[in-house]
Protein backbone atom coordinates (compact mmCIF):
# COMPACT_ATOMS: atom_id res chain seq x y z
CA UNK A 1 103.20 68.74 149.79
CA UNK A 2 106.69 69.18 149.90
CA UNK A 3 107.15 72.53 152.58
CA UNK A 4 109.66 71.45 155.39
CA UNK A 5 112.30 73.08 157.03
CA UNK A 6 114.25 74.82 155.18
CA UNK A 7 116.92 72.19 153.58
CA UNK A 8 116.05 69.50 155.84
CA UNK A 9 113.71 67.30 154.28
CA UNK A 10 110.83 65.16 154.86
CA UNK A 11 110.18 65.14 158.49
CA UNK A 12 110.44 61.01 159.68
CA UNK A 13 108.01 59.69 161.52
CA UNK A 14 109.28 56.27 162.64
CA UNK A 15 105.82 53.30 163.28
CA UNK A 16 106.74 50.68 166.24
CA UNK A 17 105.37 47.27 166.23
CA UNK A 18 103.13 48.51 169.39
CA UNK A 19 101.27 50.95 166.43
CA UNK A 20 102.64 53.96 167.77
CA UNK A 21 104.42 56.50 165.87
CA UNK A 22 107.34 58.72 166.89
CA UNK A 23 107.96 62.41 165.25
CA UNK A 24 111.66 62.30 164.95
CA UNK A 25 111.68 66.15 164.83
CA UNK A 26 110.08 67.10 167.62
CA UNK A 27 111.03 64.29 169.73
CA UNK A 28 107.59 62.94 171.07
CA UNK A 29 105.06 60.53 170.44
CA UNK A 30 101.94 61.66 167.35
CA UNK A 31 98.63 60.15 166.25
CA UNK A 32 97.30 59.61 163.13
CA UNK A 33 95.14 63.14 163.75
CA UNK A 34 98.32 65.01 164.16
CA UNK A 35 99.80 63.01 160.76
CA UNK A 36 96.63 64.43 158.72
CA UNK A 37 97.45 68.15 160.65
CA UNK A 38 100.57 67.79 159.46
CA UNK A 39 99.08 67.14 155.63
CA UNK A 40 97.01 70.34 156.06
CA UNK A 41 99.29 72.41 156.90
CA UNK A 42 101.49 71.10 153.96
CA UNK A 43 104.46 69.23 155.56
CA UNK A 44 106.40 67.10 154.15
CA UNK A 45 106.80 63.66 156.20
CA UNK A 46 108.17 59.86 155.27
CA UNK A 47 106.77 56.86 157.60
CA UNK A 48 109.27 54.30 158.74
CA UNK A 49 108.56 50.82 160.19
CA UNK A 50 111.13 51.21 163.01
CA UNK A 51 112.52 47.85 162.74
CA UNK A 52 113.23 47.28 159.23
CA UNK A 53 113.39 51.35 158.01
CA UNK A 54 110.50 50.55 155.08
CA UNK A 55 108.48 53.38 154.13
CA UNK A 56 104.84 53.16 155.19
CA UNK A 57 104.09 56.13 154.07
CA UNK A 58 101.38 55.13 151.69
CA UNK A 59 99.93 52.56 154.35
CA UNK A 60 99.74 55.36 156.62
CA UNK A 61 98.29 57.95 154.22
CA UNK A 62 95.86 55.37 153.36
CA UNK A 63 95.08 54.44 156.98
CA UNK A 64 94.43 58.22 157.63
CA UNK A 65 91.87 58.24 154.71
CA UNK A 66 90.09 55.63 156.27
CA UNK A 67 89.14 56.68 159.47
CA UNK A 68 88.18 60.08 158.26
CA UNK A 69 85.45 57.90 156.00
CA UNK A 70 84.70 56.38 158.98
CA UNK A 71 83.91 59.48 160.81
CA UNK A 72 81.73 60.34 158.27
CA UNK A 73 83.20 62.59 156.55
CA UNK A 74 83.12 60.81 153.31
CA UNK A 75 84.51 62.41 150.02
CA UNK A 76 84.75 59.10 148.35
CA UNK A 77 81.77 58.16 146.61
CA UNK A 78 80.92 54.41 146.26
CA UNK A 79 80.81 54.92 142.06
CA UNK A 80 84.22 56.46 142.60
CA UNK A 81 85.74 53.98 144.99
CA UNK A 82 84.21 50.50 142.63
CA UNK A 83 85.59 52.29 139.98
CA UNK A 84 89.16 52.17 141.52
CA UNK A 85 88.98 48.88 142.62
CA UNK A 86 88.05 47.11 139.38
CA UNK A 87 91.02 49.46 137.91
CA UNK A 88 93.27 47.38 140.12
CA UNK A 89 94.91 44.28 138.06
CA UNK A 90 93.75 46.00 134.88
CA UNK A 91 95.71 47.13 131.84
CA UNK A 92 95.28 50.45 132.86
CA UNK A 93 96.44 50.48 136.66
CA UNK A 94 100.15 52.22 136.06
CA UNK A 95 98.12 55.33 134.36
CA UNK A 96 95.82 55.64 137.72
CA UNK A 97 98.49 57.19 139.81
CA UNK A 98 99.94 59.88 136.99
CA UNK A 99 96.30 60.63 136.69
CA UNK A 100 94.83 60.83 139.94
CA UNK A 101 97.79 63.26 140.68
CA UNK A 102 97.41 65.64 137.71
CA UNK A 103 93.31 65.81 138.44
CA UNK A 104 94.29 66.87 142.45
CA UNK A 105 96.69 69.45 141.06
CA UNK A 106 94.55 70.80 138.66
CA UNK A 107 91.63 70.83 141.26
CA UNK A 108 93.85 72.49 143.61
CA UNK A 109 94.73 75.16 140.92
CA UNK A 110 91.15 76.22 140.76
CA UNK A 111 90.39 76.01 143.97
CA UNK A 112 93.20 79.14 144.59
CA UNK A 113 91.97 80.87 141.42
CA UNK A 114 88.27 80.92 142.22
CA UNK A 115 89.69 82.28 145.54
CA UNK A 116 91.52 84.74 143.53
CA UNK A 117 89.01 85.91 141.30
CA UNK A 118 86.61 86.22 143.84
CA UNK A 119 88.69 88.75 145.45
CA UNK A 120 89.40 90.63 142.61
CA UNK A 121 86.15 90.79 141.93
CA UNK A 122 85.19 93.19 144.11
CA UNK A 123 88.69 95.42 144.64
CA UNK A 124 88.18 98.77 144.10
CA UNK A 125 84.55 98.84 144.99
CA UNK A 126 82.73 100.01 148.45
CA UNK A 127 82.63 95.75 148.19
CA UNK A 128 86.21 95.05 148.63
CA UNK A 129 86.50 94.98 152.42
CA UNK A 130 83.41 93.30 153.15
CA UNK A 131 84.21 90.28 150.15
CA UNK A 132 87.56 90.44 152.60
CA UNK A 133 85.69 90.53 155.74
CA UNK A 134 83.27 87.71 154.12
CA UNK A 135 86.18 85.78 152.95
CA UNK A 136 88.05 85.81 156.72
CA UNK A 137 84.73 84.92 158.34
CA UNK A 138 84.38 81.76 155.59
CA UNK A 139 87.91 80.91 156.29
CA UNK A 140 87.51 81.06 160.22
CA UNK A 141 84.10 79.21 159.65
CA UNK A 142 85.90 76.20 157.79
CA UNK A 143 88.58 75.69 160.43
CA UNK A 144 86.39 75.24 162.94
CA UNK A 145 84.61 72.45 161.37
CA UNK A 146 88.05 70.78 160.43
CA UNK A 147 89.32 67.55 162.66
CA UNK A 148 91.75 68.52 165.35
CA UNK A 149 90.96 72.56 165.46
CA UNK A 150 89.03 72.10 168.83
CA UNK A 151 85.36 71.89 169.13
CA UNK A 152 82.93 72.22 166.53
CA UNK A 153 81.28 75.40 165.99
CA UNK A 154 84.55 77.60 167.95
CA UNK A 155 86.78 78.94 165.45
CA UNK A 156 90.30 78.31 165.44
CA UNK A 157 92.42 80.75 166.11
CA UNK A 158 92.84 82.97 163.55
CA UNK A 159 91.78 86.16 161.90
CA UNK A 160 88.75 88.21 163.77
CA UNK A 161 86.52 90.21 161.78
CA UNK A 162 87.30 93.24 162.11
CA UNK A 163 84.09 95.32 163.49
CA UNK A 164 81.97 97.34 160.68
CA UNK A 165 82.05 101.17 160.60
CA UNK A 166 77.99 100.67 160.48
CA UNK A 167 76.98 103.86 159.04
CA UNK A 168 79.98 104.75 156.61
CA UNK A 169 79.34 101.17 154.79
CA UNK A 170 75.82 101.81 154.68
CA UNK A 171 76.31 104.71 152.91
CA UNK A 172 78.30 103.24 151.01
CA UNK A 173 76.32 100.56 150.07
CA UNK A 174 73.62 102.54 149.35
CA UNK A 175 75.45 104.66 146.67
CA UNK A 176 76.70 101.69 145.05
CA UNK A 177 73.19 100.25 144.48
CA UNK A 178 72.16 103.65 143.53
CA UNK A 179 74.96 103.71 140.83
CA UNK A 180 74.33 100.39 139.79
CA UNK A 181 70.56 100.94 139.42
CA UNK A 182 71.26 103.87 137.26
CA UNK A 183 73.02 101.69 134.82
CA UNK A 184 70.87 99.00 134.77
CA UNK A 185 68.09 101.53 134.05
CA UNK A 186 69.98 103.22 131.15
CA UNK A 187 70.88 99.29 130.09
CA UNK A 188 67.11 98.69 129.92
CA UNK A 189 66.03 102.44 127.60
């Protein structure tokens, strides 16, 4: 998570005693929801106690964790989060972090190669641009069910499926299964 500006940094977010926290770039007042926005999207921010300038960041981060659980959106399961705790004090606890890191990353690596395979699965094939329509549709579907994009169930803004040529992927279609079929049923003499 380290997109920003271009040569500017973390953006600061600055906490007051009163709990409220100030975006320093855009000059106005934030929640926690816009904070975990922020994360989405891949911006890089630094929380400040505005008294004594310590980072809170981790507090913060932490907090924002929390009352997703809470909404019930859990990811952390119980096994998982006993697991941590009893880690905490132990011999161990320095290795957690370097760890915990690395298994994100690498889970984050996959994530965008599955994507990528599954698209290239089907290039050059009648398949391609309805895996891409598919794909848009999916992508639409899971911002819409993502805290902060506006009611459940309504799409965020964002690509609209563009409308079938009905008969022409039919066809198509149709040829493709035909193809495949003939293979299959050479495969099976």
């Amino acid at each position: 998570m380290k997109k920003s500006a271009a040569g500017t940094g973390p953006v600061i977010i600055k906490k007051y005693a009163n709990r409220r926290l100030y975006n320093t770039e855009t000059s106005s007042y934030i929640t926690l929801d816009h904070l975990a926005a922020m994360t989405r999207e891949g911006r890089d921010f630094k929380v400040v106690d505005a008294k004594t300038e310590e980072d809170i960041t981790h507090n913060v981060l932490t907090q924002i964790i929390m009352e997703e659980e809470q909404r019930g959106q859990t990811m952390l399961p119980v096994n998982f989060l006993r697991q941590l705790i009893a880690l905490y004090g132990d011999s161990m606890q320095a290795m957690v972090p370097g760890y915990l890191e690395a298994s994100m990353e690498s889970f984050r690596r996959n994530q965008q190669q599955f994507k990528s395979a599954v698209e290239g699965a089907f290039a050059n094939s009648p398949f391609a641009e309805m895996a891409k329509r598919n794909m848009e549709i999916f992508e639409a579907a899971t911002q819409a069910f993502k805290p902060g994009s506006g009611m459940a169930g309504t799409p965020a803004a964002g690509p609209a499926p563009a409308p079938a040529s009905g008969e022409d992927d039919v066809s198509a279609l149709k040829a493709e299964l035909a193809r495949l079929q003939d293979k299959i049923e050479k495969l099976a003499k």
